[in-house]
C-alpha atoms as a PDB file:
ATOM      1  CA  UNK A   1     -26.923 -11.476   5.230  1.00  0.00           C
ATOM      2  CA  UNK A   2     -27.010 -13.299   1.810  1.00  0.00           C
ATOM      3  CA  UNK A   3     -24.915 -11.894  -0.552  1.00  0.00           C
ATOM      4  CA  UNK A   4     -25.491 -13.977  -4.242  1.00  0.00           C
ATOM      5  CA  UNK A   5     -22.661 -12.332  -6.082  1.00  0.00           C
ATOM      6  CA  UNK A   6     -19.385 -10.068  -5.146  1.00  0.00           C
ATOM      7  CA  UNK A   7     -18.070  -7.753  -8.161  1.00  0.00           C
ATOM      8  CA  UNK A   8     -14.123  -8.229  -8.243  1.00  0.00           C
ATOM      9  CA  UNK A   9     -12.745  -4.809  -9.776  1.00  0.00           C
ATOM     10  CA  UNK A  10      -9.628  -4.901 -11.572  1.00  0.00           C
ATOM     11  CA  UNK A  11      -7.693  -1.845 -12.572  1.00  0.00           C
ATOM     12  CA  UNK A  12      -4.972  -3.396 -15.409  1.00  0.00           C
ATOM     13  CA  UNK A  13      -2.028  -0.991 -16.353  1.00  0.00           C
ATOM     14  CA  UNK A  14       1.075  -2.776 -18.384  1.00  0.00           C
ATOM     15  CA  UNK A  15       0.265  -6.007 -15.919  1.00  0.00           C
ATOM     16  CA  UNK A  16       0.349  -8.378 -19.458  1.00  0.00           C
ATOM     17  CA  UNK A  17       3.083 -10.558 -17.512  1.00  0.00           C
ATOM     18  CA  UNK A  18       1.127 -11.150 -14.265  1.00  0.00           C
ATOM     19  CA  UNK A  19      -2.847 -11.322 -14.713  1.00  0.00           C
ATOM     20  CA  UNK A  20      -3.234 -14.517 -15.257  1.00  0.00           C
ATOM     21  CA  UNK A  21      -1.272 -15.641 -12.413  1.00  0.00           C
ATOM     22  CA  UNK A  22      -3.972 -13.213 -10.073  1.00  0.00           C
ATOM     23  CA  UNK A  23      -7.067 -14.392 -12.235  1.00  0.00           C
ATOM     24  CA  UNK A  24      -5.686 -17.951 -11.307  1.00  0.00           C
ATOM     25  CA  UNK A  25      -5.971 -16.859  -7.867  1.00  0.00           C
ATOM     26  CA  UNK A  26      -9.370 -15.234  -8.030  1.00  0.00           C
ATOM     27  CA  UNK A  27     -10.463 -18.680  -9.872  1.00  0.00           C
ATOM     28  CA  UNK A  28      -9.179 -21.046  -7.040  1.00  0.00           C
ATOM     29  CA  UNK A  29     -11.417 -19.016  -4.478  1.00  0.00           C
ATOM     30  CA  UNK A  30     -14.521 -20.513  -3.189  1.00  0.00           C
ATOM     31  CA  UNK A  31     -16.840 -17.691  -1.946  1.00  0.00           C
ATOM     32  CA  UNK A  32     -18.513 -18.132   1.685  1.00  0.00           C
ATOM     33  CA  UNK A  33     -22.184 -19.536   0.232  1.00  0.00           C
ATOM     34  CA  UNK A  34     -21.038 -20.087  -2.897  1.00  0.00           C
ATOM     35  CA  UNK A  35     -21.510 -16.530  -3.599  1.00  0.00           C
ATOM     36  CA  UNK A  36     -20.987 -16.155  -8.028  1.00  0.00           C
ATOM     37  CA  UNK A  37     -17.584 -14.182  -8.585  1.00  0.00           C
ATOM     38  CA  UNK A  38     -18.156 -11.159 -11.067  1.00  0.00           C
ATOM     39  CA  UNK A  39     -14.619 -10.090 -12.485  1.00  0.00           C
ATOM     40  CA  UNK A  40     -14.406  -6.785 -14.095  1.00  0.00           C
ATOM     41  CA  UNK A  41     -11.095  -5.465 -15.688  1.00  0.00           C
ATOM     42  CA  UNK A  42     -10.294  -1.890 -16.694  1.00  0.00           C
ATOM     43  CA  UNK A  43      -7.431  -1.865 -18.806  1.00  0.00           C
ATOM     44  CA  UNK A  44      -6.269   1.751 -18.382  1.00  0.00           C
ATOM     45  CA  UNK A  45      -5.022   2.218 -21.895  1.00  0.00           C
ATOM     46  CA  UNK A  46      -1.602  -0.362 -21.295  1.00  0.00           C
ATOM     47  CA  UNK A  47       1.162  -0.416 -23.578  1.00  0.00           C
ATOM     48  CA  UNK A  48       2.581  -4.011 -23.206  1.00  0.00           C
ATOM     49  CA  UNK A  49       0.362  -7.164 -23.971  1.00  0.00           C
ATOM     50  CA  UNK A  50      -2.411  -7.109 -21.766  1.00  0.00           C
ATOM     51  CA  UNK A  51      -5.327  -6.876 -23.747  1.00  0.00           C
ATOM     52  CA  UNK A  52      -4.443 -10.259 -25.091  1.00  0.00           C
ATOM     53  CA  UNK A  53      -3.137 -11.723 -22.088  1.00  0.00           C
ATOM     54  CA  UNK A  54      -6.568 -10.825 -21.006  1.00  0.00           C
ATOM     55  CA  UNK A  55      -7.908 -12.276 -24.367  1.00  0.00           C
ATOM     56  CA  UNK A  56      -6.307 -15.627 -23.996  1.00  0.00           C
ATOM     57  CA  UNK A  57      -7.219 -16.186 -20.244  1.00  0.00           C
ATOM     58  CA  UNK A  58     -10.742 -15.274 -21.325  1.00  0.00           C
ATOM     59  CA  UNK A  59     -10.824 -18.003 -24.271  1.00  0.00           C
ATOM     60  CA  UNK A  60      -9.321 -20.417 -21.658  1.00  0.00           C
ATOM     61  CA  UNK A  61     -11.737 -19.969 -19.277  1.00  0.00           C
ATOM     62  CA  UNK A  62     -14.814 -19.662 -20.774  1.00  0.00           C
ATOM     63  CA  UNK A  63     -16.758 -20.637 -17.194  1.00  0.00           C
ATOM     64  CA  UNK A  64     -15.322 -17.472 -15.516  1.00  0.00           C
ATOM     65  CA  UNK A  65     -17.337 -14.464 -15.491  1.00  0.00           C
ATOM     66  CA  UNK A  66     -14.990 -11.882 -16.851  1.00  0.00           C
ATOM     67  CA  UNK A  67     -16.121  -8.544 -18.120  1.00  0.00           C
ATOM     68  CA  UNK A  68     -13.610  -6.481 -19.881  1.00  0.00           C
ATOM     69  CA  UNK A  69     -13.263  -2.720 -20.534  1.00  0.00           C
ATOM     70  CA  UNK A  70     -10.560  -0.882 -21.803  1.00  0.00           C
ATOM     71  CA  UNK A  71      -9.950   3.068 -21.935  1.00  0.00           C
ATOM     72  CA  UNK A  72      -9.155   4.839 -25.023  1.00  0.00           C
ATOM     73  CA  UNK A  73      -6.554   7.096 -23.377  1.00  0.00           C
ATOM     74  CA  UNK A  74      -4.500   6.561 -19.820  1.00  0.00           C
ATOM     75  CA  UNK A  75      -6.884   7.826 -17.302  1.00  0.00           C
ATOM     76  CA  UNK A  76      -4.924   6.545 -13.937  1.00  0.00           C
ATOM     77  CA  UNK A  77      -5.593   4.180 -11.274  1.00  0.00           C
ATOM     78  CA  UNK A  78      -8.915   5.896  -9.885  1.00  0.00           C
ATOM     79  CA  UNK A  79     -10.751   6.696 -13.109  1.00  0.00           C
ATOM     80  CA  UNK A  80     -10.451   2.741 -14.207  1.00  0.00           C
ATOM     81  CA  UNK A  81     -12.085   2.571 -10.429  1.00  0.00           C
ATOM     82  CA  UNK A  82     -14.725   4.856 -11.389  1.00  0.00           C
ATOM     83  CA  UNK A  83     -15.323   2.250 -14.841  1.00  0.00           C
ATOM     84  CA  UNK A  84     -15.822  -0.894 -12.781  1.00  0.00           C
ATOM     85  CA  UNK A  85     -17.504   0.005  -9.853  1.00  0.00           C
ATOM     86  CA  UNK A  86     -20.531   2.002 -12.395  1.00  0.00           C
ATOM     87  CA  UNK A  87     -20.503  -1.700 -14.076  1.00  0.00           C
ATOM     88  CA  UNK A  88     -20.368  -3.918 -11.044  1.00  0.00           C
ATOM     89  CA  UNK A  89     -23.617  -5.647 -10.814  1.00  0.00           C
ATOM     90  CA  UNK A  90     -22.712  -7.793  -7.530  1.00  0.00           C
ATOM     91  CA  UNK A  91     -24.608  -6.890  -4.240  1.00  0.00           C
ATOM     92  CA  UNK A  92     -21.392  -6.179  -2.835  1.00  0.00           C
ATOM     93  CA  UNK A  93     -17.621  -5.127  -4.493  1.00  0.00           C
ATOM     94  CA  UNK A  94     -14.019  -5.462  -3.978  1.00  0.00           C
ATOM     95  CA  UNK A  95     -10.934  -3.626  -5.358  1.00  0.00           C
ATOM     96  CA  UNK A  96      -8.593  -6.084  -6.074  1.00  0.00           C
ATOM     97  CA  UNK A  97      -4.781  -4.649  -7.736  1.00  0.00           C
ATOM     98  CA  UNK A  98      -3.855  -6.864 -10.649  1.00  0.00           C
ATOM     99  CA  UNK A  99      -0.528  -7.586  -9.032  1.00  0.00           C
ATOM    100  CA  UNK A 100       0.293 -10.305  -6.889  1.00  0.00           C
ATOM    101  CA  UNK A 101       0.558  -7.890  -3.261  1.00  0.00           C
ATOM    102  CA  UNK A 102      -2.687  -9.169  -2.200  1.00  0.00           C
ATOM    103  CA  UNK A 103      -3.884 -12.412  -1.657  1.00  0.00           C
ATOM    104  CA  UNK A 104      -7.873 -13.200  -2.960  1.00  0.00           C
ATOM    105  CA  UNK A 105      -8.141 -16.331  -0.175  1.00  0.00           C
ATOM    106  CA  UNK A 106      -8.432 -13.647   2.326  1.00  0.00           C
ATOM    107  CA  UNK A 107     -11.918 -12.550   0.364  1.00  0.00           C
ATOM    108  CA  UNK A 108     -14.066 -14.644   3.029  1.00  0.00           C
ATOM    109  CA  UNK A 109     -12.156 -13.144   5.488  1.00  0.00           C
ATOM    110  CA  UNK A 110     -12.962  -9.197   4.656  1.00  0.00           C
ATOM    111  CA  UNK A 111     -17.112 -10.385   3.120  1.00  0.00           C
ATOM    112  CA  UNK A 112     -17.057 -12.267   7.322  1.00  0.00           C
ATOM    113  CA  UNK A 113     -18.602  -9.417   9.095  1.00  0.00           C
ATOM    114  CA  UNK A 114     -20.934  -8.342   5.767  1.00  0.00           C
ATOM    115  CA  UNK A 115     -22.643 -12.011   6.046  1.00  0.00           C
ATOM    116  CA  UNK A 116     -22.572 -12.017  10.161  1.00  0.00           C
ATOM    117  CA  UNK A 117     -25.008  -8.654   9.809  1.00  0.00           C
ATOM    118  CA  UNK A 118     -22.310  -6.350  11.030  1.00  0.00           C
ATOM    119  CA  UNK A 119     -21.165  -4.403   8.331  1.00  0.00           C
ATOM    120  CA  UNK A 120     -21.835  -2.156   5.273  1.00  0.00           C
ATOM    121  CA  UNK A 121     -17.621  -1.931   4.126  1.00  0.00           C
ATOM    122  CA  UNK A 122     -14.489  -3.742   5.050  1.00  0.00           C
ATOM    123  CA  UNK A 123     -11.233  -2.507   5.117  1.00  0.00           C
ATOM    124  CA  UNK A 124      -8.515  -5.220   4.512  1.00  0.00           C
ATOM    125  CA  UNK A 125      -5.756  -3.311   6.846  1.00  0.00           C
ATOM    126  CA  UNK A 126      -1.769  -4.677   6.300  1.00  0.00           C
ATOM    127  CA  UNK A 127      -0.933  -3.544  10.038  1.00  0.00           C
ATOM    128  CA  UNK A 128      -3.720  -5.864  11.913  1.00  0.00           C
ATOM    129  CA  UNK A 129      -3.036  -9.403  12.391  1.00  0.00           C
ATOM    130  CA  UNK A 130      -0.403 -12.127  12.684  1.00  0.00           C
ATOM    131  CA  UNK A 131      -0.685 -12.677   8.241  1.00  0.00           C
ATOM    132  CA  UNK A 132       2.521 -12.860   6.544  1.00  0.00           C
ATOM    133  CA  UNK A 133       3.716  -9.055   5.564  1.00  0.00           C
ATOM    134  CA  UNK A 134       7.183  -8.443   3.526  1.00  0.00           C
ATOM    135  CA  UNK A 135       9.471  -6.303   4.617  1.00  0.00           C
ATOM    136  CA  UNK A 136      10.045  -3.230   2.716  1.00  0.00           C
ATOM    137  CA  UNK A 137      10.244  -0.043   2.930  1.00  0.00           C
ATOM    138  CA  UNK A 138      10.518   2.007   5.894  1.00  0.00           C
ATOM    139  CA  UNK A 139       9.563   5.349   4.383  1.00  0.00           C
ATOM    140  CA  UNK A 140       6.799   3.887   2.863  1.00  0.00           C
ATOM    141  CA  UNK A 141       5.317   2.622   5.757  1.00  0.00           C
ATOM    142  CA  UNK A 142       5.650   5.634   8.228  1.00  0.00           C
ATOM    143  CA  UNK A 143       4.305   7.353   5.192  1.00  0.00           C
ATOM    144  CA  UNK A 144       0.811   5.371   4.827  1.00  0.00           C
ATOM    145  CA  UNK A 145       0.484   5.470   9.159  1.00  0.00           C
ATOM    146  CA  UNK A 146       0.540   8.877   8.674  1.00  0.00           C
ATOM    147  CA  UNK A 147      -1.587   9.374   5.959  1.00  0.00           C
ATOM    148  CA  UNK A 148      -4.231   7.342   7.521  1.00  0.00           C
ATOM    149  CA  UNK A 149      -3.487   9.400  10.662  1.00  0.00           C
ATOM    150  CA  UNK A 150      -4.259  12.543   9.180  1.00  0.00           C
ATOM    151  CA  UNK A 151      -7.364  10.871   7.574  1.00  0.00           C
ATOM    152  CA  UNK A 152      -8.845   9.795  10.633  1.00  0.00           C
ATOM    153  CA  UNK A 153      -8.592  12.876  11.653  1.00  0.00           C
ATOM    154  CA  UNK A 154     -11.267  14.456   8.812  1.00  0.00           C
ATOM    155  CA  UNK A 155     -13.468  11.117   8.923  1.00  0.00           C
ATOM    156  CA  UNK A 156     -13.322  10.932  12.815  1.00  0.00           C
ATOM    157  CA  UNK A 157     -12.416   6.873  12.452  1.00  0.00           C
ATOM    158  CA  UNK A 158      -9.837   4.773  13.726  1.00  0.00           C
ATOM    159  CA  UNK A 159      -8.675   2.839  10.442  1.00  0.00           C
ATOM    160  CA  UNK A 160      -5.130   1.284  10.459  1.00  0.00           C
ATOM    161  CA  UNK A 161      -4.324   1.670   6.548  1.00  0.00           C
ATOM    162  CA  UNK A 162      -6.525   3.957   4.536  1.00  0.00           C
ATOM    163  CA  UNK A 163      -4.648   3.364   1.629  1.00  0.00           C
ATOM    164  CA  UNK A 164      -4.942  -0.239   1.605  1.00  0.00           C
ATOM    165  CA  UNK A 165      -5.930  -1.894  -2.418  1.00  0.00           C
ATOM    166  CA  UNK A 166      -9.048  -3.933  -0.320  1.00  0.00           C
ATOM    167  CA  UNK A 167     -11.740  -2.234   0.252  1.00  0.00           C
ATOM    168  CA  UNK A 168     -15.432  -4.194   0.043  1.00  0.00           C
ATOM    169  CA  UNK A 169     -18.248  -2.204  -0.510  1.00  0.00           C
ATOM    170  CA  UNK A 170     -21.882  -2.156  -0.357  1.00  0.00           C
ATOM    171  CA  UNK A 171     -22.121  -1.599  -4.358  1.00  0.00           C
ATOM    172  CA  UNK A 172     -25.289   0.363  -4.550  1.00  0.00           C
ATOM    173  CA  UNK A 173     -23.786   2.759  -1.303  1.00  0.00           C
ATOM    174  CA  UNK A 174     -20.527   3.029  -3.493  1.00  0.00           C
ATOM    175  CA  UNK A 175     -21.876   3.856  -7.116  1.00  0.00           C
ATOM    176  CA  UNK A 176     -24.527   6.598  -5.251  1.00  0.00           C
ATOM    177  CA  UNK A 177     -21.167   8.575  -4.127  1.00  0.00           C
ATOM    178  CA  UNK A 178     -19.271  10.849  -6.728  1.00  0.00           C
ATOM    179  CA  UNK A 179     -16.017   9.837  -6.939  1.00  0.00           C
ATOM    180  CA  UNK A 180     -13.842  12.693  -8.845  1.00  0.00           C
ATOM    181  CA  UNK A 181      -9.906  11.639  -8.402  1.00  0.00           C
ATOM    182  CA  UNK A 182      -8.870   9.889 -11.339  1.00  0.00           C
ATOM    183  CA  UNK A 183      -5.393   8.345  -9.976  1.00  0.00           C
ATOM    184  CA  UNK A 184      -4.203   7.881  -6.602  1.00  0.00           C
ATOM    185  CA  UNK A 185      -6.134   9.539  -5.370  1.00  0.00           C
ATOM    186  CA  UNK A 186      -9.030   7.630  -5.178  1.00  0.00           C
ATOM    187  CA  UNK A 187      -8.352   6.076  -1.643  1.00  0.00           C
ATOM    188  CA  UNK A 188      -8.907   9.307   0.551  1.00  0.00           C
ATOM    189  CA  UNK A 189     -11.805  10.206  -1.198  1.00  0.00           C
ATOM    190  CA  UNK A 190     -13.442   6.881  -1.148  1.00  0.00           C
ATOM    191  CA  UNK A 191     -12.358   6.928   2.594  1.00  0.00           C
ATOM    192  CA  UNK A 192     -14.148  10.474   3.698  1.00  0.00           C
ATOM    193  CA  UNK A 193     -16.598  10.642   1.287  1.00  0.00           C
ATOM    194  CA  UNK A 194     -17.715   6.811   2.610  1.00  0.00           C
ATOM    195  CA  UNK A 195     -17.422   7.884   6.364  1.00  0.00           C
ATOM    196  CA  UNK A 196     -19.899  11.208   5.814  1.00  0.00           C
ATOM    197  CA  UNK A 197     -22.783   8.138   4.765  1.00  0.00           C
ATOM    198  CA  UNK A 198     -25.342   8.341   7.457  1.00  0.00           C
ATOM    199  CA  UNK A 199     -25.646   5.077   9.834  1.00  0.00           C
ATOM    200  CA  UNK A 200     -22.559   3.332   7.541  1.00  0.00           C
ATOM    201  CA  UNK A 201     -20.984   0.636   9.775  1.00  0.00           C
ATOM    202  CA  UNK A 202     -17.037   0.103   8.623  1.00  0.00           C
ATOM    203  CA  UNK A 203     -15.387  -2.397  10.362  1.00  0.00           C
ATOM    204  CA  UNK A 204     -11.367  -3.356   9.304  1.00  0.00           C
ATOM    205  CA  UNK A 205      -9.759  -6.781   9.422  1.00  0.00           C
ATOM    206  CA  UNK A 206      -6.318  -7.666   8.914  1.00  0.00           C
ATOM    207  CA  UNK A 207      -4.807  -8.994   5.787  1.00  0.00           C
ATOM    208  CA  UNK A 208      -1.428 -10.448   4.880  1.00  0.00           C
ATOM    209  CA  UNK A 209       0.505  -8.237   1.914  1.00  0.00           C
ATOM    210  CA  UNK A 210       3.186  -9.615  -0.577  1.00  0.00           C
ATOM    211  CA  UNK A 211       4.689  -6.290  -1.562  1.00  0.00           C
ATOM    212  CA  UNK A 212       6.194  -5.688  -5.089  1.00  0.00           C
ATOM    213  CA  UNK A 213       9.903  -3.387  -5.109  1.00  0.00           C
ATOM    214  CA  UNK A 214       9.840  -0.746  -7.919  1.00  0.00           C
ATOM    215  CA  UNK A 215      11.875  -3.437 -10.050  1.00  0.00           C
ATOM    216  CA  UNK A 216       8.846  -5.277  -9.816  1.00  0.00           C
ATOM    217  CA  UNK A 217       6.530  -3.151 -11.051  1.00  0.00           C
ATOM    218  CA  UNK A 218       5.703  -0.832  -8.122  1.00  0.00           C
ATOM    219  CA  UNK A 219       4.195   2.057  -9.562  1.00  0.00           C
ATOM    220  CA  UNK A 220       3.132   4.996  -6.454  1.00  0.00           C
ATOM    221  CA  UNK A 221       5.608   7.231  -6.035  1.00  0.00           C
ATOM    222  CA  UNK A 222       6.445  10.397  -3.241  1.00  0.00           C
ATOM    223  CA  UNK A 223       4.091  13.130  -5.535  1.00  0.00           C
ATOM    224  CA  UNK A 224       1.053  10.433  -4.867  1.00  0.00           C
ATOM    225  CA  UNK A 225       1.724  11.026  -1.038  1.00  0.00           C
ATOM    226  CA  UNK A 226       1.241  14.294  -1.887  1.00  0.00           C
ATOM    227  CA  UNK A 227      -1.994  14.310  -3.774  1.00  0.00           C
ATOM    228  CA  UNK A 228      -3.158  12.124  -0.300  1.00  0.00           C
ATOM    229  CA  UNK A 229      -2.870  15.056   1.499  1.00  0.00           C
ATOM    230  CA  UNK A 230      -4.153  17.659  -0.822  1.00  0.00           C
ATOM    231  CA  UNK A 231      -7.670  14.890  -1.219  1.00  0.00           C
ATOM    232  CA  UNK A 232      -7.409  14.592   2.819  1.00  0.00           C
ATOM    233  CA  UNK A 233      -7.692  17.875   2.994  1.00  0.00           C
ATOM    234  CA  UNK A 234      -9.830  18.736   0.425  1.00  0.00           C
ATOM    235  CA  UNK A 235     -12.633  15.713   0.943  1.00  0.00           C
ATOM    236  CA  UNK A 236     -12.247  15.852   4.676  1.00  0.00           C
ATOM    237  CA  UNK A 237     -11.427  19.637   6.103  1.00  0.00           C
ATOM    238  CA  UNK A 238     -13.797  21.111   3.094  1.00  0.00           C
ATOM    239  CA  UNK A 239     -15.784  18.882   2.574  1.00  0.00           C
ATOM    240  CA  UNK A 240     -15.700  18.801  -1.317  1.00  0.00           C
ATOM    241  CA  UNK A 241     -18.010  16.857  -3.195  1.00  0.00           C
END
C-alpha cells in the first residue's frame, strides 16, 4: 500500500527539558518510501518551558513539518489525543510520548505490515521480540499483562500490551470513532472501540522500550490502573459509546 504521509501525534505535558532530544529522533528517521513526516504537538496546558522549547526547535528547523497546539486548561493525556488525531492529515497516524521510552527508528518496523497489504493498525507491543527492554518495575508489569488480559477478554483479541504509547492507525478509521476518556484512559477505549470496526485487521509487532523511573518524569500512577478497568469494563462488557 502507498502511504505518502504518517501524522506523528505528540501529547507534551512539562516535557520542556526533553522534546527536542525526541524531535531529534523523529528528524533522523527516514520513512519506508520516503513517506513526508507530519508532527503534531498538543501541549496540554504545561507549566515549565515547553512552549518555547517547542518555539526554538521550530525556528531551528524550519524544514520540519511541525504543527503546534496548545490547550487553554490541563485536559490530560487522552484529550491532547483527541486534539491531534482530529488534526492529523497523514493517511495513516502514530502516538508517539514526548519522552525518550520509545524509540521512532522502530516506525518502519510497526508502518511494515500497513505497506505489505496486511494491516489497518499496529500495535508496537514491549513483551514481543528480542529489542532492548529496561528493567523496572515488577508491579508495573504484572499490572499492564493483566490489564491487557482482561481487555482481550471484551475485544476477543490476543494483544500482548494494550497499553503500549504506539499505536498506528488508519487516520480516517481513527477520527470516525468517538473517543470520550480524556486521560489515561484513552488506551482501552481506543483498544475496544477499534476491535468492534467491522473487517479491521490489527496485527502487533514487537518494540524495544527505554523506560523512565518516577524521578524521571514517569507520570501513571496505581488510580490510572484503575480507570483501565472501569474503561475495560465500560467500552468492552457495555459496550459504551
Amino acid at each position: 500500500m502507498k502511504i505518502n504521509k504518517l501524522s506523528i501525534i505528540i501529547p507534551a505535558y512539562n516535557e520542556g527539558n526533553t522534546i527536542h532530544l525526541i524531535l531529534n529522533k523523529i528528524k533522523s528517521v527516514q520513512l519506508t518510501g520516503n513517506i513526508e513526516k507530519e508532527i503534531i504537538i498538543v501541549n496540554d496546558f504545561s507549566k515549565d518551558h515547553t512552549e518555547q522549547a517547542i518555539a526554538d526547535y521550530k525556528t531551528a528547523n524550519p524544514d520540519m513539518n511541525i504543527q503546534y497546539f496548545k490547550h487553554e486548561v490541563n485536559k490530560g493525556k487522552g484529550a491532547a489525543l483527541h486534539t491531534g488525531i482530529a488534526k492529523a492529515t497523514g493517511e495513516y497516524l502514530i502516538i508517539q510520548d514526548a519522552d525518550l521510552e520509545y524509540d521512532p527508528n522502530e516506525y518502519n518496523d510497526l508502518l511494515k505490515p500497513i505497506i505489505d497489504g496486511f494491516a489497518d493498525v499496529v500495535y508496537g507491543s514491549r513483551f514481543m521480540g528480542s529489542n532492548p527492554h529496561r528493567i523496572l518495575f515488577f508491579w508495573h508489569t504484572i499490572g499492564n499483562r493483566w490489564l491487557t488480559f482482561f481487555s482481550n477478554m471484551f475485544s476477543n483479541m490476543n494483544l500482548t500490551d494494550m497499553e503500549t504509547c504506539y499505536k498506528l492507525f488508519d487516520t480516517k478509521t481513527i477520527q470516525s470513532i468517538p473517543l470520550r476518556e480524556k486521560r489515561f484512559g484513552f488506551e482501552p477505549e481506543v483498544t475496544q472501540k477499534i476491535a468492534r470496526v467491522p473487517k479491521i485487521r490489527i496485527y502487533e509487532v514487537g518494540i524495544s522500550y527505554y523506560g523512565r523511573t518516577y524521578e524521571d518524569g514517569k507520570k501513571i500512577g496505581w488510580k490510572d490502573g484503575f480507570r483501565a478497568i472501569y474503561c475495560i469494563l465500560k467500552y468492552g462488557l457495555f459496550g459504551a459509546k
